[in-house]
N, C-alpha and C. Protein backbone atom coordinates (compact mmCIF):
# COMPACT_ATOMS: atom_id res chain seq x y z
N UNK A 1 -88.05 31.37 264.32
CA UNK A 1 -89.38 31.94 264.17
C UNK A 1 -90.45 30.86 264.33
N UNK A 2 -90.35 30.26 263.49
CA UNK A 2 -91.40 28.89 263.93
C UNK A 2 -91.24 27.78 265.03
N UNK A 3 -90.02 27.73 265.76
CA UNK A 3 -89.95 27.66 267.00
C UNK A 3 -91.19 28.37 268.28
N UNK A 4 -91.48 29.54 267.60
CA UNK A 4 -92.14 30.07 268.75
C UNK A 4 -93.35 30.19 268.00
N UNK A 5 -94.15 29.89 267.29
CA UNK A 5 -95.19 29.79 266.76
C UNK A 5 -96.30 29.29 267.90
N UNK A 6 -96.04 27.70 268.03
CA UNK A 6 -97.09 26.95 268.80
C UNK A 6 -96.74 27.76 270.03
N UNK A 7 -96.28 27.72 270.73
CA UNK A 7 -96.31 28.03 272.43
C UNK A 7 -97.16 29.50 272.44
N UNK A 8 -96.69 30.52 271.58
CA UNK A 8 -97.88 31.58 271.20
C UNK A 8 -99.39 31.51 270.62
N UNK A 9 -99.22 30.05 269.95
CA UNK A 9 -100.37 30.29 269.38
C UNK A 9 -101.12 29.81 270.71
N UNK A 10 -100.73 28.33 271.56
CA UNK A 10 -101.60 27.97 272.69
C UNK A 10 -101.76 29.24 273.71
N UNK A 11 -100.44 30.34 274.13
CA UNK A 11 -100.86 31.16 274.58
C UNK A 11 -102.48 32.23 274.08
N UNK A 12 -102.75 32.28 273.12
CA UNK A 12 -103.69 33.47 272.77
C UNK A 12 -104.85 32.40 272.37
N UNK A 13 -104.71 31.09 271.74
CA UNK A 13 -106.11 30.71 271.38
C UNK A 13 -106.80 30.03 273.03
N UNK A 14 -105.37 29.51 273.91
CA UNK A 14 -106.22 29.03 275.17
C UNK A 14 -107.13 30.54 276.22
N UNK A 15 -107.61 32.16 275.47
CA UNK A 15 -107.92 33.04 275.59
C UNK A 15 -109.04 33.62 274.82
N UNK A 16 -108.95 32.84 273.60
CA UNK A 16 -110.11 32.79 272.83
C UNK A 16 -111.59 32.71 272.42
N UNK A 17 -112.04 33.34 272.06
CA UNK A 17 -113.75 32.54 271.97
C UNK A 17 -113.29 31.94 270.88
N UNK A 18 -112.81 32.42 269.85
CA UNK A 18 -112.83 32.09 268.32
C UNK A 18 -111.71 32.04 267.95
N UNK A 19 -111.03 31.22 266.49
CA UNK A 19 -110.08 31.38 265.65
C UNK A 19 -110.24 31.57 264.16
N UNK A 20 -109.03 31.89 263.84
CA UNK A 20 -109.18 31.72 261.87
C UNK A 20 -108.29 30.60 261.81
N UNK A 21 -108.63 29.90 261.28
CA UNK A 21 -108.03 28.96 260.32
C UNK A 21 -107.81 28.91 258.85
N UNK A 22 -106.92 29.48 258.63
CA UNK A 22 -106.20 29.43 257.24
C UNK A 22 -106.08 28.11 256.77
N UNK A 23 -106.57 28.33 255.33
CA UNK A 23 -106.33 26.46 254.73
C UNK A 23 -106.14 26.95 253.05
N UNK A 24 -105.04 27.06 252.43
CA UNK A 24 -105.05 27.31 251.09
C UNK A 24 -105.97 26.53 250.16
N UNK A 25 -106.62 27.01 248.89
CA UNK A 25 -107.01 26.56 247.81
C UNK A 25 -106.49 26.14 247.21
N UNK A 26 -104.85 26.40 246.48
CA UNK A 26 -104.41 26.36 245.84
C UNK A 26 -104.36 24.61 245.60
N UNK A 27 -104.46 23.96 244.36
CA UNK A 27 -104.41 22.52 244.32
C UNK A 27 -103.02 21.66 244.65
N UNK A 28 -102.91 20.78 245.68
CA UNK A 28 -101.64 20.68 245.93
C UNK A 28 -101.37 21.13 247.90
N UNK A 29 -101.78 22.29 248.12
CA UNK A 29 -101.22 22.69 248.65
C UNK A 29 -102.39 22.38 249.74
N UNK A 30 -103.45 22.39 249.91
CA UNK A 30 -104.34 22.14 250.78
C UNK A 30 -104.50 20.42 250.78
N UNK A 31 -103.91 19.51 249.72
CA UNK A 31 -104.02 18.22 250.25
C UNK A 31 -102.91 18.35 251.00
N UNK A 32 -102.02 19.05 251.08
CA UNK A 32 -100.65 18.40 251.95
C UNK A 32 -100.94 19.11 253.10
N UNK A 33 -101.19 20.22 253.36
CA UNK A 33 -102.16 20.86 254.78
C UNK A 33 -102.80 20.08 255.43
N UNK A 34 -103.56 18.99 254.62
CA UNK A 34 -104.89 18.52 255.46
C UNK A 34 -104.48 17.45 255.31
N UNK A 35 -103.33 16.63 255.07
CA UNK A 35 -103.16 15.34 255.06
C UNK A 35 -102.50 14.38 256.58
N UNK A 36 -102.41 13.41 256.29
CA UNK A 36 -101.71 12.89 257.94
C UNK A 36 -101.13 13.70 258.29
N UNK A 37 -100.89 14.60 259.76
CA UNK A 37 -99.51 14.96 259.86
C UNK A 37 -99.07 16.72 259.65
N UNK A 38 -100.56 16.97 258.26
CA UNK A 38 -100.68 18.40 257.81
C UNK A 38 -100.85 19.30 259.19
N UNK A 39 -100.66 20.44 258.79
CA UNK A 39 -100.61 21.52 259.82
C UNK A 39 -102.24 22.01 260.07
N UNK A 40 -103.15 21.47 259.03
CA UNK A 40 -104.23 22.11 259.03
C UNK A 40 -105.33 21.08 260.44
N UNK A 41 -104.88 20.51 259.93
CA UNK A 41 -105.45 19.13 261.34
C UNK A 41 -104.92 19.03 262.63
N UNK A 42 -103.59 19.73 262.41
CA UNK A 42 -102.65 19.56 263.86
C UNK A 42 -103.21 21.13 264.17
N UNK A 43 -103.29 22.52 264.03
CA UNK A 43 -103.91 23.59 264.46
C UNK A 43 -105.11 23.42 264.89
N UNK A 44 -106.58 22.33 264.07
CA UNK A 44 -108.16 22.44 264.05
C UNK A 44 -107.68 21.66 265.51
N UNK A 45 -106.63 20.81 265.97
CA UNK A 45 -107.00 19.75 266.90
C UNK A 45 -106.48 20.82 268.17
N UNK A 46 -105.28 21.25 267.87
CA UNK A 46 -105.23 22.38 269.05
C UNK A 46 -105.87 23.20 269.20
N UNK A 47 -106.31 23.94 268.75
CA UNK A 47 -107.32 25.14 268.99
C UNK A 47 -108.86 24.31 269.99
N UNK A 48 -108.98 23.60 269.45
CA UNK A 48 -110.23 22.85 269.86
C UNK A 48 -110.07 22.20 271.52
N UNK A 49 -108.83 21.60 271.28
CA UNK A 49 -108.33 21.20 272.75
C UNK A 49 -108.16 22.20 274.32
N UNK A 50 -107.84 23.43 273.37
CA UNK A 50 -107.94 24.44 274.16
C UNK A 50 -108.95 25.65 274.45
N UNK A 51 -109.91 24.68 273.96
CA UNK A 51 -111.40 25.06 274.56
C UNK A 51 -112.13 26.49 273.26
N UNK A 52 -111.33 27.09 272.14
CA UNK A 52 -112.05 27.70 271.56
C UNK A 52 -113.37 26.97 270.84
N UNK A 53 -114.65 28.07 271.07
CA UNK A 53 -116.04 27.79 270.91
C UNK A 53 -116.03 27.62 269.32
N UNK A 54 -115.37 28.70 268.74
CA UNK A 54 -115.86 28.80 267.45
C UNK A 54 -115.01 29.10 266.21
N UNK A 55 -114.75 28.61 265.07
CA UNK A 55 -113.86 28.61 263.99
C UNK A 55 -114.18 29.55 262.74
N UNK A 56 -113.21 30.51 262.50
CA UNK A 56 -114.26 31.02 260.88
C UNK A 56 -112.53 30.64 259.72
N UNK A 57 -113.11 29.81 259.29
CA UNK A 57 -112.30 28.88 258.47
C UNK A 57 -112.18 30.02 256.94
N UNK A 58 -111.07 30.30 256.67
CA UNK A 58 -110.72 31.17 255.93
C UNK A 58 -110.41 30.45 254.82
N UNK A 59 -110.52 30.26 253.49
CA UNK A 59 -110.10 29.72 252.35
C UNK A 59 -109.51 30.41 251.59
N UNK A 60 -108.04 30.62 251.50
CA UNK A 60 -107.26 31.41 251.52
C UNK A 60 -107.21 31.12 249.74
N UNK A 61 -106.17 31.86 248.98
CA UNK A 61 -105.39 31.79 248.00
C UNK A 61 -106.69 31.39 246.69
N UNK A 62 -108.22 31.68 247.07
CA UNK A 62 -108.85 30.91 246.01
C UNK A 62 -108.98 31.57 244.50
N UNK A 63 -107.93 33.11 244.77
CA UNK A 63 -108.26 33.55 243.34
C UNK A 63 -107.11 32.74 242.85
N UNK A 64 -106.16 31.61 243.23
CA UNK A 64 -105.55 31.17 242.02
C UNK A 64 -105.70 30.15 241.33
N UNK A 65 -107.16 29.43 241.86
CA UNK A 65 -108.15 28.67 241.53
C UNK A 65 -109.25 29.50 240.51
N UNK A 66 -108.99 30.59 240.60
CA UNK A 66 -110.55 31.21 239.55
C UNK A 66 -111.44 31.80 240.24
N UNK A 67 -111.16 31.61 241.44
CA UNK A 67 -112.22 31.75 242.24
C UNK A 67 -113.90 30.38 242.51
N UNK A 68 -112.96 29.60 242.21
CA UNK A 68 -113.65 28.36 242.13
C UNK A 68 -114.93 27.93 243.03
N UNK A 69 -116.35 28.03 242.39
CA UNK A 69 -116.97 27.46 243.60
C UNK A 69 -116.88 26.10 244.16
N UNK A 70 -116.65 25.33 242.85
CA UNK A 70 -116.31 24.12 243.32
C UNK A 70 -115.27 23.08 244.27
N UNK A 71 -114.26 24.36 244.05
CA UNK A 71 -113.04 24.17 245.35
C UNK A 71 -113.81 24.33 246.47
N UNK A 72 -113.89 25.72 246.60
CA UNK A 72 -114.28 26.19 247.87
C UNK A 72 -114.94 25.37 248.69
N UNK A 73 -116.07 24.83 247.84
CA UNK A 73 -116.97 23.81 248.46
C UNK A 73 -116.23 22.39 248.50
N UNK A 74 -115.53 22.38 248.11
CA UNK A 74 -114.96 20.51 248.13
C UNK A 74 -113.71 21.25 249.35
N UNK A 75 -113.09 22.20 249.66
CA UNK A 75 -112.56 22.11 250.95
C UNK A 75 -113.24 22.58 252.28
N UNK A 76 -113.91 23.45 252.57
CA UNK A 76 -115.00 23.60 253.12
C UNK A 76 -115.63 22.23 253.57
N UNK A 77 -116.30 21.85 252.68
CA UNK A 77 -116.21 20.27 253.10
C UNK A 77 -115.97 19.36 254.15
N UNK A 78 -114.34 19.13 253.18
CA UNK A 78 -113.79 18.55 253.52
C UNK A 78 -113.13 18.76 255.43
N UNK A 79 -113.09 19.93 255.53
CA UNK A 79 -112.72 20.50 256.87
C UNK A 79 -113.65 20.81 257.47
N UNK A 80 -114.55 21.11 257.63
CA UNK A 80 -115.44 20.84 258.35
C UNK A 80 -116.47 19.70 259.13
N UNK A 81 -115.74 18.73 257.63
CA UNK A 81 -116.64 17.76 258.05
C UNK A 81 -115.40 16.67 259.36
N UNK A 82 -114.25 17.37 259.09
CA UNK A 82 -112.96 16.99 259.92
C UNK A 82 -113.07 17.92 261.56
N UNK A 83 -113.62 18.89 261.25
CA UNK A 83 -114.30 19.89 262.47
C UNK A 83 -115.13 19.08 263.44
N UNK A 84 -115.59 18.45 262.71
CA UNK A 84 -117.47 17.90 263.49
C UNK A 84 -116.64 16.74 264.16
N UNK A 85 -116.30 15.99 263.95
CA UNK A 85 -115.24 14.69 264.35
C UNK A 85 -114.85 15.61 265.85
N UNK A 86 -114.26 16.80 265.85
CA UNK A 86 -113.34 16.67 267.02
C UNK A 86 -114.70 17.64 267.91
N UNK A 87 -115.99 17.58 267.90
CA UNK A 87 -116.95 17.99 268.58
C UNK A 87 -117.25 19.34 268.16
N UNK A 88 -116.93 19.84 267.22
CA UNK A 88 -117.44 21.35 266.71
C UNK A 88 -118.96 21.07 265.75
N UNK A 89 -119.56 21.48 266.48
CA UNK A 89 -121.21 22.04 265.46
C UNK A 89 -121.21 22.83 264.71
N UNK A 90 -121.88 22.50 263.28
CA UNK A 90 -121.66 23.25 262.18
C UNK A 90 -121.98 24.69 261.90
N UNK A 91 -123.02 24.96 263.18
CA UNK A 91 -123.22 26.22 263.51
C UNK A 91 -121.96 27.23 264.29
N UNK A 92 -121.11 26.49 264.55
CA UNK A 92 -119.81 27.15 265.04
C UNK A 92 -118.93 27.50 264.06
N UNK A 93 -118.77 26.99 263.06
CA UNK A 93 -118.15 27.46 261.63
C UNK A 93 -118.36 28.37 260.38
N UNK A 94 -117.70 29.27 260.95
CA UNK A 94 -117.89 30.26 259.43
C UNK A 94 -117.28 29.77 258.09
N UNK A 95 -117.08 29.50 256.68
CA UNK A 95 -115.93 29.32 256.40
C UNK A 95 -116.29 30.78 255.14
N UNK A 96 -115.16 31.25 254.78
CA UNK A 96 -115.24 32.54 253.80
C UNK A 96 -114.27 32.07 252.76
N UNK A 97 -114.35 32.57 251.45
CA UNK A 97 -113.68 32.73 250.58
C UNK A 97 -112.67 34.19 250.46
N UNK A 98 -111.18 33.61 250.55
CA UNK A 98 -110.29 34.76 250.22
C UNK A 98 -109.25 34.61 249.52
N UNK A 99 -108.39 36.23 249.26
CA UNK A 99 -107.30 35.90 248.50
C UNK A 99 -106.37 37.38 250.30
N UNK A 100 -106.11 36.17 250.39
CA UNK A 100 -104.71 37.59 251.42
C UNK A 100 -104.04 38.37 250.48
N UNK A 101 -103.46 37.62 249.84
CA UNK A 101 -102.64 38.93 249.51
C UNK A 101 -102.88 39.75 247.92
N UNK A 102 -104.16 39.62 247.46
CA UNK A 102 -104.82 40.86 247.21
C UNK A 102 -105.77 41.49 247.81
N UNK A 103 -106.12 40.79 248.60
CA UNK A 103 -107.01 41.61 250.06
C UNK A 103 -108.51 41.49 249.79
N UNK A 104 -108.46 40.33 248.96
CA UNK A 104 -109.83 40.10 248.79
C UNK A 104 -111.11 39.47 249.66
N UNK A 105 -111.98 39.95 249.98
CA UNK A 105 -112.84 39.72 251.30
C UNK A 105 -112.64 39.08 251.91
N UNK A 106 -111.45 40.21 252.76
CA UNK A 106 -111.34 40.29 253.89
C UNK A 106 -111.82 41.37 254.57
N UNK A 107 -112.04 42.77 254.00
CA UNK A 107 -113.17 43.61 254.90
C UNK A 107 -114.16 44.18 253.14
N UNK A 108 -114.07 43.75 252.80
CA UNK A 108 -114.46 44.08 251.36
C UNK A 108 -114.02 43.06 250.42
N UNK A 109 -115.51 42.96 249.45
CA UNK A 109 -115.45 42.07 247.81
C UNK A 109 -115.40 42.69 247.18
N UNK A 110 -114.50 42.71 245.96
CA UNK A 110 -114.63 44.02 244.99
C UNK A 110 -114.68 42.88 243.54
N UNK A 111 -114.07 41.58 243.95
CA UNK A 111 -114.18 40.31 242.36
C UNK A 111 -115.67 39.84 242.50
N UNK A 112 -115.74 40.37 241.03
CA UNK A 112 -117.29 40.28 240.42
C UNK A 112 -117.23 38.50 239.84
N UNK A 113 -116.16 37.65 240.24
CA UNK A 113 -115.85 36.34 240.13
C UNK A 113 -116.92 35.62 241.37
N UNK A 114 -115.93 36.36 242.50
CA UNK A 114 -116.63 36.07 243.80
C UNK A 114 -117.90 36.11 244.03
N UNK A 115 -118.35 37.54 243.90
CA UNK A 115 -119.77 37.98 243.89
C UNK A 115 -120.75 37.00 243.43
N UNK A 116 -120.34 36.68 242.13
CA UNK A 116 -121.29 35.64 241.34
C UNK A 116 -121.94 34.58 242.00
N UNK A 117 -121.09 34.01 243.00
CA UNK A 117 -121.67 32.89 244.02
C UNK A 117 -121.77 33.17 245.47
N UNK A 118 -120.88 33.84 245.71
CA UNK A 118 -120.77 33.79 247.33
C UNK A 118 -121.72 34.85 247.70
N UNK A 119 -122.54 34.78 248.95
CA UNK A 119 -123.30 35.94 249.38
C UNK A 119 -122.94 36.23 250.80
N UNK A 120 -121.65 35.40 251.84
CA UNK A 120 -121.97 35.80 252.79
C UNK A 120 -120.80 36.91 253.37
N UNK A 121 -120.41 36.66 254.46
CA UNK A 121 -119.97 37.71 254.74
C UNK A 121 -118.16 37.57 254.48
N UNK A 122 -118.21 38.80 254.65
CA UNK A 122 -116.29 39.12 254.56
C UNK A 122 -115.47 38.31 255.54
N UNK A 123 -114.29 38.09 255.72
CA UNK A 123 -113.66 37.83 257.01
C UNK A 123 -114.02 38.60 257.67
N UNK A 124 -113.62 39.88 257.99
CA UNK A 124 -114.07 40.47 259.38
C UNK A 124 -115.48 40.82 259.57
N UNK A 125 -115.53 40.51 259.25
CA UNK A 125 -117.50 40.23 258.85
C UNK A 125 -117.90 38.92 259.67
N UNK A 126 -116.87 38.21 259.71
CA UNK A 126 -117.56 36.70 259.98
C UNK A 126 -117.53 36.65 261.80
């Protein structure tokens, strides 16, 4: 299965205007994503290589953070500011706060956690 991951993924993002980039919240799990070598740097560098314009950077797993604004924003950050390095303008980046697998804004916010800070749009919104 993950054999055929990359060769699909260069198939559909070298077709792309845009991608999602998934990057967990969870503590732990997004330094080893984004570290030498992480998958989160080896995807931002392919996608980019293959000419997509624009990124909406998904911050996955943040209800098991609390819904943290302070994560959000210290990875957000942190990846974006790793974005700009490989020629992406900050106006090309969405990044959203989510939880996949309670389905949290991704076409709808229903955590009055979330609400409290975030105002912009849903994933498919973005």
């Amino acid at each position: 299965v993950c054999r055929d991951f990359i060769p699909n993924m260069i198939s559909g993002a070298s077709q792309a205007d845009a991608a999602i980039l998934v990057v967990p919240a969870k503590v732990g799990e997004f330094e080893t994503s984004f570290a030498r070598g992480g998958q989160t740097k080896e995807h931002a560098t392919l996608i980019r290589s293959l000419g997509v314009k624009h990124i909406i950077l998904a911050i996955n797993k943040l209800d098991l953070v609390g819904w943290s604004k302070d994560r959000y924003l210290e990875i957000e950050n942190t990846v974006v500011e790793y974005l700009c390095t490989l020629g992406y303008k900050r106006s090309q980046i969405t990044a959203v706060p989510v939880s996949g697998l309670k389905g949290e804004n991704l076409t709808e916010s229903k955590s009055i956690d979330l609400k409290h800070w975030y105002k912009g749009p849903t994933l498919t919104g973005a």
